[in-house]
N, C-alpha and C. Protein backbone atom coordinates (compact mmCIF):
# COMPACT_ATOMS: atom_id res chain seq x y z
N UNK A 1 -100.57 13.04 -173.22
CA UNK A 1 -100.56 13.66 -171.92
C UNK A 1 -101.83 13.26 -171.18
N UNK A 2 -101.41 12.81 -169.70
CA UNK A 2 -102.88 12.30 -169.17
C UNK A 2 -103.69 13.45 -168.56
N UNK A 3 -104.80 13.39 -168.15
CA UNK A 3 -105.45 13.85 -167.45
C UNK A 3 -105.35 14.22 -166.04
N UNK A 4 -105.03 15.01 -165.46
CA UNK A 4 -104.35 15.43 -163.85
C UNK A 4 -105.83 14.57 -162.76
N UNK A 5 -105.44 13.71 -161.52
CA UNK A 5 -106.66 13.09 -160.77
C UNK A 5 -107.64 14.01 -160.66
N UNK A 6 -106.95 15.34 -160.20
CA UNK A 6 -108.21 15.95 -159.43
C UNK A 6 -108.30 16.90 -160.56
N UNK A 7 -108.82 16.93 -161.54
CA UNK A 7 -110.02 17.42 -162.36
C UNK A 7 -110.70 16.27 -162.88
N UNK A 8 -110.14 14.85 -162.93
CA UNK A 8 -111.13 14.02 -163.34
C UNK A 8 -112.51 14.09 -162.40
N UNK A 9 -113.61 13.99 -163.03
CA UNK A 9 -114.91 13.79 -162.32
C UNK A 9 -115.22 11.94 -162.65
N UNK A 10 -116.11 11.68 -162.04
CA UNK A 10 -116.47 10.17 -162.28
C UNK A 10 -118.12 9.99 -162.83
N UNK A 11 -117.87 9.16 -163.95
CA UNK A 11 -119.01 9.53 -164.73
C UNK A 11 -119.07 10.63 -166.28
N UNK A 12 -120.14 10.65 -166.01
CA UNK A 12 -120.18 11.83 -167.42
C UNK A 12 -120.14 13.63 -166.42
N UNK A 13 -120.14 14.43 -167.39
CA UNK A 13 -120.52 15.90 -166.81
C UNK A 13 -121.37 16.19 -166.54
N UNK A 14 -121.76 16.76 -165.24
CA UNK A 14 -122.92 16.81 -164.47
C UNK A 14 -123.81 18.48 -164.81
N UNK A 15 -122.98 19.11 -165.37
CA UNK A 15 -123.81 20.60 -165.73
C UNK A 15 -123.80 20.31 -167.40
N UNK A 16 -124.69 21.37 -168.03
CA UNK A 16 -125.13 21.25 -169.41
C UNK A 16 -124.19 21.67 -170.52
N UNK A 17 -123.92 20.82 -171.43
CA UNK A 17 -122.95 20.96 -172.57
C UNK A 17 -123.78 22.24 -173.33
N UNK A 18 -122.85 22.92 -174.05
CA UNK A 18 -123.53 23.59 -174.93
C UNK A 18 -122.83 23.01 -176.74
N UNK A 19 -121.88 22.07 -176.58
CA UNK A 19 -122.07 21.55 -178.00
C UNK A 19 -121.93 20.04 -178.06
N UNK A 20 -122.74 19.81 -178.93
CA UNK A 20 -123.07 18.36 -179.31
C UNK A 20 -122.23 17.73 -180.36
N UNK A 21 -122.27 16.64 -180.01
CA UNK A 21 -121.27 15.42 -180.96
C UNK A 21 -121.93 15.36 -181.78
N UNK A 22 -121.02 15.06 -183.36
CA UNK A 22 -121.82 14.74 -184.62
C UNK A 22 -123.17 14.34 -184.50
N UNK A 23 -122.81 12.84 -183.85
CA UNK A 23 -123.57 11.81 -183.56
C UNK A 23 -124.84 12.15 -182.89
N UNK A 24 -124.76 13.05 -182.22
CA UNK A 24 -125.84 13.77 -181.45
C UNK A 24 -126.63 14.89 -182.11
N UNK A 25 -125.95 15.55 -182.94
CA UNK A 25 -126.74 16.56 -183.79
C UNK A 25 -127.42 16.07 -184.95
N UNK A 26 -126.80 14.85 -186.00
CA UNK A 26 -127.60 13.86 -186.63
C UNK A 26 -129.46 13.74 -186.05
N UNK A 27 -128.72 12.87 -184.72
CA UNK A 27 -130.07 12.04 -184.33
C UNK A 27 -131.37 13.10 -184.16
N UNK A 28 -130.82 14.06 -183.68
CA UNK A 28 -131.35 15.90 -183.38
C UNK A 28 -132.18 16.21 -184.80
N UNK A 29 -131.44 16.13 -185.44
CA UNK A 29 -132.29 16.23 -186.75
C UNK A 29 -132.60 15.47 -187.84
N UNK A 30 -132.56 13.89 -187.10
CA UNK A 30 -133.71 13.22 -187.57
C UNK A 30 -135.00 13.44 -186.89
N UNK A 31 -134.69 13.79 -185.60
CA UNK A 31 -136.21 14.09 -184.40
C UNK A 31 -136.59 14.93 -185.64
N UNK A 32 -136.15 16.18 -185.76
CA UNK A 32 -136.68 17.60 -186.12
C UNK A 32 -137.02 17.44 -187.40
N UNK A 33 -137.11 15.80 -188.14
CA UNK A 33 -137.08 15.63 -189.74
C UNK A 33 -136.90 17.11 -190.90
N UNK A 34 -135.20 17.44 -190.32
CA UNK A 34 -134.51 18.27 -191.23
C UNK A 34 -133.51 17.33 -191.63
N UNK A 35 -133.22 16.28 -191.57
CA UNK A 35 -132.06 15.17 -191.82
C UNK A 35 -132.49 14.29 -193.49
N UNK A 36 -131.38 14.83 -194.10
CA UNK A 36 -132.02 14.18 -195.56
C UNK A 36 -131.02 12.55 -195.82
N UNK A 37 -132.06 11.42 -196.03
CA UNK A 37 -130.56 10.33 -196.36
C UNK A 37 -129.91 10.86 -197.68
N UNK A 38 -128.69 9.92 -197.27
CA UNK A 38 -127.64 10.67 -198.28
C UNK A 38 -126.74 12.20 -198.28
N UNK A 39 -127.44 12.80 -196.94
CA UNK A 39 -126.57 13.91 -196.68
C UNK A 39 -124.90 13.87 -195.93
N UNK A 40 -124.64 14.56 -196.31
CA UNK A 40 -122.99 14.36 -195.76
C UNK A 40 -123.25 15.12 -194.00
N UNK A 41 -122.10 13.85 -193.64
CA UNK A 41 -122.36 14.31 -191.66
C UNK A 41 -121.29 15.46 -191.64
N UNK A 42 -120.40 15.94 -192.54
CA UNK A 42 -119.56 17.01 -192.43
C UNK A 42 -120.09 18.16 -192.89
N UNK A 43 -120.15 19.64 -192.62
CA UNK A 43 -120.76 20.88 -192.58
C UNK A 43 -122.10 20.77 -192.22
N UNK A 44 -122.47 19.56 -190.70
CA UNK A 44 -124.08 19.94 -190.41
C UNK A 44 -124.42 20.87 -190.19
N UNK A 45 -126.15 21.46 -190.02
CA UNK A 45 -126.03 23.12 -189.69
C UNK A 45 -126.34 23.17 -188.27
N UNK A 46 -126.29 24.45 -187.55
CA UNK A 46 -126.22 24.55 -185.99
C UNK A 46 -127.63 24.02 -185.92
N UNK A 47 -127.23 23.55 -184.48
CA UNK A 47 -128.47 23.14 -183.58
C UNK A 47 -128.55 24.09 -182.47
N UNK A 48 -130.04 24.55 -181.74
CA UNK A 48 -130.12 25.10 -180.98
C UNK A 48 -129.78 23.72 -179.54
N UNK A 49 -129.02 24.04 -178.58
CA UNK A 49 -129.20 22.92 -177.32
C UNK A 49 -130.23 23.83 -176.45
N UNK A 50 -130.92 22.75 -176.05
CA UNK A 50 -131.91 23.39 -175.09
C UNK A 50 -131.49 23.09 -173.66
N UNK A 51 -131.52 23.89 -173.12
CA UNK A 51 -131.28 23.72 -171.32
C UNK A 51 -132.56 23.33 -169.96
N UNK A 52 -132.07 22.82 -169.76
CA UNK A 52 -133.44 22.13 -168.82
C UNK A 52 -132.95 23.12 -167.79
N UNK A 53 -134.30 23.57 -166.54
CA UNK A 53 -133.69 24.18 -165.41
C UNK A 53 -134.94 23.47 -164.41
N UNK A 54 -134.18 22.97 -163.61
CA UNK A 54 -135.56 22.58 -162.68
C UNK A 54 -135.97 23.96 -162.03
N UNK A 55 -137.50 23.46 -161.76
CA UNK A 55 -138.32 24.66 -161.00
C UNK A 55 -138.61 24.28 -160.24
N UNK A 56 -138.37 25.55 -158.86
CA UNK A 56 -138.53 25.34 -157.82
C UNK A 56 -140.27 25.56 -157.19
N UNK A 57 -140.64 24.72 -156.53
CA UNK A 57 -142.16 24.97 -156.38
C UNK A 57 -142.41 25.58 -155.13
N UNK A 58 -143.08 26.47 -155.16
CA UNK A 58 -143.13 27.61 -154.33
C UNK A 58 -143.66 26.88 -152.58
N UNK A 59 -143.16 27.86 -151.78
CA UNK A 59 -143.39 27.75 -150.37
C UNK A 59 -145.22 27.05 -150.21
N UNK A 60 -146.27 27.80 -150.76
CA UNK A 60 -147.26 27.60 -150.48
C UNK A 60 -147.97 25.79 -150.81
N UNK A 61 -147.05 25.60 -152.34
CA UNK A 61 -147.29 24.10 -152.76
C UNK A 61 -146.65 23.13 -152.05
N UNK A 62 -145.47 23.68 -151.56
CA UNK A 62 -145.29 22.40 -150.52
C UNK A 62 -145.66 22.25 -149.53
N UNK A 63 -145.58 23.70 -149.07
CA UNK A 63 -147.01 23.20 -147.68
C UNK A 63 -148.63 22.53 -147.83
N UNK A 64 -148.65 22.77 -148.71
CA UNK A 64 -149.93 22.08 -149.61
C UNK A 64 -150.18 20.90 -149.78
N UNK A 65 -148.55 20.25 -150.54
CA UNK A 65 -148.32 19.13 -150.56
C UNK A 65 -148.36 18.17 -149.58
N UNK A 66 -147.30 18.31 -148.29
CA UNK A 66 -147.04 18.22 -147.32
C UNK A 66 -148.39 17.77 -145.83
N UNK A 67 -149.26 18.87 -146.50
CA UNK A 67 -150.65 18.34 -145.61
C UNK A 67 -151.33 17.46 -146.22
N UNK A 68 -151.17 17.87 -147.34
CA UNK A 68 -152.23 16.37 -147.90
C UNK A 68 -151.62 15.00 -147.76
N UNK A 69 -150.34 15.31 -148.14
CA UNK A 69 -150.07 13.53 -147.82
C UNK A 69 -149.73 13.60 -146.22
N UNK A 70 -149.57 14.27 -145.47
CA UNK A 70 -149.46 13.70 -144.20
C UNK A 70 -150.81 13.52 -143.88
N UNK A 71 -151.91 13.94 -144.17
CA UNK A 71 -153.28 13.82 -144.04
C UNK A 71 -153.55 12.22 -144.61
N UNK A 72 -153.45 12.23 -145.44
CA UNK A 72 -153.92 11.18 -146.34
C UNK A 72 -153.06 9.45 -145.58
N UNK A 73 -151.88 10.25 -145.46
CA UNK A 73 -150.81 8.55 -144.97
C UNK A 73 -151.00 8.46 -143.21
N UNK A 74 -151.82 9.26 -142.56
CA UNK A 74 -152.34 9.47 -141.37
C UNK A 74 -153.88 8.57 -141.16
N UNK A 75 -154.14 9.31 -142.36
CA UNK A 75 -156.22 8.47 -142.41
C UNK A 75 -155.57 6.69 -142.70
N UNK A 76 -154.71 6.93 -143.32
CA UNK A 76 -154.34 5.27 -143.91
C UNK A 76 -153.87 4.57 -143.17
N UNK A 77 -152.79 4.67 -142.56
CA UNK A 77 -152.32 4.06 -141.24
C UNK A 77 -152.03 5.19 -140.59
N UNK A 78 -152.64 4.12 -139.12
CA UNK A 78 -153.11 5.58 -137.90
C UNK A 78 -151.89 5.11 -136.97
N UNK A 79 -151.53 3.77 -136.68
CA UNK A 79 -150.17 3.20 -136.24
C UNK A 79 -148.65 3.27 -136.93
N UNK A 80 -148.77 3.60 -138.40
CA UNK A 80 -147.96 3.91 -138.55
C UNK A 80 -146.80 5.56 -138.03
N UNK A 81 -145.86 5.23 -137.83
CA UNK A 81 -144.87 6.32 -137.38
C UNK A 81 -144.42 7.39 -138.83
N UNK A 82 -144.26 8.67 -138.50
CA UNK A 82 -143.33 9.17 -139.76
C UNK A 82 -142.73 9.18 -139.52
N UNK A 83 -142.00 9.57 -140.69
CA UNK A 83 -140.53 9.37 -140.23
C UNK A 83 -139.54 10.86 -141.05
């Protein structure tokens, strides 16, 4: 049975999986050197997935930001336009 168009997305999934492929929990715990050679890839034990969340930087840092480099790309070129 195929896949209906409009739930296909293009690409991979753009929000965060919460379970990982064999293949992915392996490599996971070779990072975490809990991975023994010679262990069987069937009954691995759970992995925690970690979730990334971007942070938003507050009103005051981007105005912060914002003056310094318009300051700074102002002192540098005085003919240049912003844009």
């Amino acid at each position: 049975m195929s896949l209906d168009k409009s739930l296909r997305r293009k690409g991979r999934i753009v929000r965060a999986r919460n379970v990982l492929t064999r293949a992915e929990r392996i490599k996971q715990l070779m990072q975490e050197e809990r991975w023994r050679e010679g262990m069987s890839p069937f009954g691995l034990p759970k992995i925690r997935v970690i979730k990334l969340k971007k942070s938003k930087r507050s009103a005051k840092e981007e105005k912060a930001a914002a003056a310094a480099g318009g300051a700074a790309g102002a002192a540098a070129s005085p003919t240049q336009e912003k844009k």
